[in-house]
C-alpha atoms as a PDB file:
ATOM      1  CA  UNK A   1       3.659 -14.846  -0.510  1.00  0.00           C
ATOM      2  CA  UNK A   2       4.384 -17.465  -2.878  1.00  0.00           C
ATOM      3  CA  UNK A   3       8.371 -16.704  -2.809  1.00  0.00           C
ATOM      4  CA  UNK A   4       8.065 -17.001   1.337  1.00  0.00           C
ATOM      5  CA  UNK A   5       6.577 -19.975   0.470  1.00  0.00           C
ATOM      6  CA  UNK A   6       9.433 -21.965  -1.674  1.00  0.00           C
ATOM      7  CA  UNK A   7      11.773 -20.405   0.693  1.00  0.00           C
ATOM      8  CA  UNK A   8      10.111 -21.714   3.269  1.00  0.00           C
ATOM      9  CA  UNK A   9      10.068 -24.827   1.350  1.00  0.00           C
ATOM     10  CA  UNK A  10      13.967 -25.251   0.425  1.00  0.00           C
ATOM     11  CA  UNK A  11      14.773 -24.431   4.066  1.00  0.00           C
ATOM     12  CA  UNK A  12      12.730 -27.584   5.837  1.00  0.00           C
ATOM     13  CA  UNK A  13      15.476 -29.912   6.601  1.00  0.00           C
ATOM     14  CA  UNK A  14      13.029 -32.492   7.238  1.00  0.00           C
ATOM     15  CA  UNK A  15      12.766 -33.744   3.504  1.00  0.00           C
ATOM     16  CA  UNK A  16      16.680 -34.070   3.273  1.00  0.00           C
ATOM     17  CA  UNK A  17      20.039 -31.944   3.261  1.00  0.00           C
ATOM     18  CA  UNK A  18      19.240 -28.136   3.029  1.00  0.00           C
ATOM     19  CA  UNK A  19      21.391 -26.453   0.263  1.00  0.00           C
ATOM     20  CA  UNK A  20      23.566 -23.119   1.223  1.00  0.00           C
ATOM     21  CA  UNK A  21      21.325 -19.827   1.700  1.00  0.00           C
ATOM     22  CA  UNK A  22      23.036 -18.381  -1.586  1.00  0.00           C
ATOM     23  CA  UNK A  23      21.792 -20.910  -3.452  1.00  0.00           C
ATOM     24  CA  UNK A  24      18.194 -21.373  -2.031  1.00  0.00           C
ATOM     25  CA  UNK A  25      18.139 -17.080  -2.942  1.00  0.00           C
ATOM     26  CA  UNK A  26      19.187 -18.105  -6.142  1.00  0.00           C
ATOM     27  CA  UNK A  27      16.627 -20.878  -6.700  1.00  0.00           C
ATOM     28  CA  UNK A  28      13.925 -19.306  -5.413  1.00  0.00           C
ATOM     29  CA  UNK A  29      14.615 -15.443  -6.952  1.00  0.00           C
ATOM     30  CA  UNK A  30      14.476 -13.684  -3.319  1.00  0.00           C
ATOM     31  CA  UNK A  31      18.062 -11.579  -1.552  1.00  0.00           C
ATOM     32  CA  UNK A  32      20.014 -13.343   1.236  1.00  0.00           C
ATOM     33  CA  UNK A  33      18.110 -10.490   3.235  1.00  0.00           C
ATOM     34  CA  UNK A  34      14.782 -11.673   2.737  1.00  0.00           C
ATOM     35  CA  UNK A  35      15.654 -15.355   3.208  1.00  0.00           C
ATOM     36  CA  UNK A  36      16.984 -14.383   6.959  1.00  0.00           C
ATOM     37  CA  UNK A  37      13.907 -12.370   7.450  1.00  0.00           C
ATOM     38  CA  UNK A  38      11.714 -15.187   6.347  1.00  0.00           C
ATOM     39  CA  UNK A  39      13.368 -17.962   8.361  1.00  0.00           C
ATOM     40  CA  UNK A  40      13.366 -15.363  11.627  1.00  0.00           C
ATOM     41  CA  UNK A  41       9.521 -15.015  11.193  1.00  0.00           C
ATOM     42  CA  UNK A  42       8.885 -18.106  10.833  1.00  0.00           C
ATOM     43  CA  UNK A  43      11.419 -19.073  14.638  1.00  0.00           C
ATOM     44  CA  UNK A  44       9.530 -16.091  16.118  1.00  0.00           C
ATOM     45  CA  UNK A  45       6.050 -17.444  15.385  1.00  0.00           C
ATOM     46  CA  UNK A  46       6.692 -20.467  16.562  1.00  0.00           C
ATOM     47  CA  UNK A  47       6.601 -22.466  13.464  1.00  0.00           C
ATOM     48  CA  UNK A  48       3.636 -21.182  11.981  1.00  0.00           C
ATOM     49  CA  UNK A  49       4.076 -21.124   8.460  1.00  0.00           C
ATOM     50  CA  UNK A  50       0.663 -18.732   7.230  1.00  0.00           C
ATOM     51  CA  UNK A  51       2.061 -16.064   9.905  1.00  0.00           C
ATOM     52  CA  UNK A  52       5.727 -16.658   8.458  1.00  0.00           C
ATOM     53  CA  UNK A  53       4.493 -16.324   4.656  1.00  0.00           C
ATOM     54  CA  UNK A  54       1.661 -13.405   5.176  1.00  0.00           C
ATOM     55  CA  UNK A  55       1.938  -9.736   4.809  1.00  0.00           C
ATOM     56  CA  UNK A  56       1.704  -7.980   8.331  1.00  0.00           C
ATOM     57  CA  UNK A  57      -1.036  -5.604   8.506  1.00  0.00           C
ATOM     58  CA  UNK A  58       0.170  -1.317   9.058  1.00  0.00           C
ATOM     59  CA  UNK A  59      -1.502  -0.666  12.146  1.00  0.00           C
ATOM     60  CA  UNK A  60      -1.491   2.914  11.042  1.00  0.00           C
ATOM     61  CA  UNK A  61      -1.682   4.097   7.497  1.00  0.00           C
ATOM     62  CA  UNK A  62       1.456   5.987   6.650  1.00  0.00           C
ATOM     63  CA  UNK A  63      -0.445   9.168   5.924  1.00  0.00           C
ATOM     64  CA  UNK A  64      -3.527  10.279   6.766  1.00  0.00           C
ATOM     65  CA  UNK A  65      -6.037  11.296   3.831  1.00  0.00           C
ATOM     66  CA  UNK A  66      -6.433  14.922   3.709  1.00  0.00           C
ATOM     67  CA  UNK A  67      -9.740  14.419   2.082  1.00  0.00           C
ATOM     68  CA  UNK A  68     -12.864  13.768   4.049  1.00  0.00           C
ATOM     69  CA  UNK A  69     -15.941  12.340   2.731  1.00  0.00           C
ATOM     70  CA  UNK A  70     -17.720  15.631   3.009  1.00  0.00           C
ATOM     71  CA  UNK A  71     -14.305  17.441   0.880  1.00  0.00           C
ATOM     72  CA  UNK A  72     -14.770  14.289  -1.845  1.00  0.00           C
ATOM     73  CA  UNK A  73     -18.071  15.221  -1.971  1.00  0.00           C
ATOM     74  CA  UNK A  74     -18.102  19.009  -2.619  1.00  0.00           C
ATOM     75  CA  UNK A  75     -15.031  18.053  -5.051  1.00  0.00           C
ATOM     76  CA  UNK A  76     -17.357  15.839  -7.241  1.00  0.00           C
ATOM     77  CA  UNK A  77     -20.482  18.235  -6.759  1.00  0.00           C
ATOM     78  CA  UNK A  78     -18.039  21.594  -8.172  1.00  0.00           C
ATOM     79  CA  UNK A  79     -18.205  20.549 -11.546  1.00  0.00           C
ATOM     80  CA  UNK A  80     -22.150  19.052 -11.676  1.00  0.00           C
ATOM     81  CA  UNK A  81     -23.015  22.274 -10.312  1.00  0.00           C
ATOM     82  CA  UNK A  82     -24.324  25.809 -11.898  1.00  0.00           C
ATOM     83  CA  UNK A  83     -21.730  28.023 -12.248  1.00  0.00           C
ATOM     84  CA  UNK A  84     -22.373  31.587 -10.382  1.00  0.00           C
ATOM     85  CA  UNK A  85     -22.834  34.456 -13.113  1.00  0.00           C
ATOM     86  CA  UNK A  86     -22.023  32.266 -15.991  1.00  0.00           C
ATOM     87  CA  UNK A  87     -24.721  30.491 -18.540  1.00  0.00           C
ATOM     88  CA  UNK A  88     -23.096  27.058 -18.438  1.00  0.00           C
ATOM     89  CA  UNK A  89     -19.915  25.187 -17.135  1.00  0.00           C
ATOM     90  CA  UNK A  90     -17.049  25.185 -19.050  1.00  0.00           C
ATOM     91  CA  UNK A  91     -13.457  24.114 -17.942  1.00  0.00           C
ATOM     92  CA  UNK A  92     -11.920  27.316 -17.195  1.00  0.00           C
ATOM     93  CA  UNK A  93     -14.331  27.086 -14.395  1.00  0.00           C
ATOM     94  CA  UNK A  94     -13.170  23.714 -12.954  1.00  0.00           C
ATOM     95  CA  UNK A  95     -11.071  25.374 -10.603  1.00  0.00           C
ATOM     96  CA  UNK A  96     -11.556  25.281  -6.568  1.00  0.00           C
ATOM     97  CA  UNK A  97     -11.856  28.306  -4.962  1.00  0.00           C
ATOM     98  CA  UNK A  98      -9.999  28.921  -1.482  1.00  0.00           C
ATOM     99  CA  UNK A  99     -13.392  29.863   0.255  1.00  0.00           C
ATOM    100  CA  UNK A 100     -15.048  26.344  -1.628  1.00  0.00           C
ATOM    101  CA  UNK A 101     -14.907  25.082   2.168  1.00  0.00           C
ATOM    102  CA  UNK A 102     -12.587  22.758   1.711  1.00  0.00           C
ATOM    103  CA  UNK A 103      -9.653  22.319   3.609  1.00  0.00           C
ATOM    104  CA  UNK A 104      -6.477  24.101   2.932  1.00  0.00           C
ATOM    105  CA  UNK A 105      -4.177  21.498   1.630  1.00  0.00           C
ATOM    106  CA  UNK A 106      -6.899  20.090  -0.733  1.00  0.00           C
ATOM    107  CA  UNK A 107      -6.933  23.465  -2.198  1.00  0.00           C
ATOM    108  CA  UNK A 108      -3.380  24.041  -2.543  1.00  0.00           C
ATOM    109  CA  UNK A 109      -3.216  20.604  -4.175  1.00  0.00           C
ATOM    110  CA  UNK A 110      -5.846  21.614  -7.061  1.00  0.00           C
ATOM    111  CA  UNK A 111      -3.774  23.854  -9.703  1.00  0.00           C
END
């Protein structure tokens, strides 16, 4: 945010001459790249520099969780529980067992 910020910064012809975009990247430790990108935000939003300088939020997150809160919960509860036909818990029994009820690729993921 702060980089979008002095770009912003060394771009505003209203304080003087603006220098050449290779050295404003240079100055301000950002690519040529971003510097475009940063200026086009800030023509598309209509000037507005906190929209310009601000992270856009994912609409979507780029993977759904495979794990529920009911999975995360049987996941803690495994190892707080008493093991079936053994005296205590020990950590050759920390394993998940494919009929635990949780979902398939939670199992798969637990060696």
């Amino acid at each position: 945010m702060i980089r979008r910020a002095r770009v912003l910064l060394a771009l505003d012809s209203s304080v003087g001459e603006v220098d050449s975009q290779e050295v404003i990247s240079a100055r301000v430790g950002v690519s040529a790249e971003t510097l475009r990108l940063v200026a086009k935000r800030f023509a598309e939003t209509g000037g507005d520099v906190w929209a310009a300088i601000s992270r856009s939020k994912c609409e979507h997150p780029p993977v759904p969780s495979p794990v529920t809160g009911e999975a995360e919960a049987k996941l803690i509860a495994l190892p707080c529980s008493q093991p079936l036909g053994e005296g205590r818990p020990t950590v050759r029994l920390f394993h998940v067992q494919p009929d635990s009820g949780l979902p398939a690729n939670v199992t798969s993921a637990i060696p």
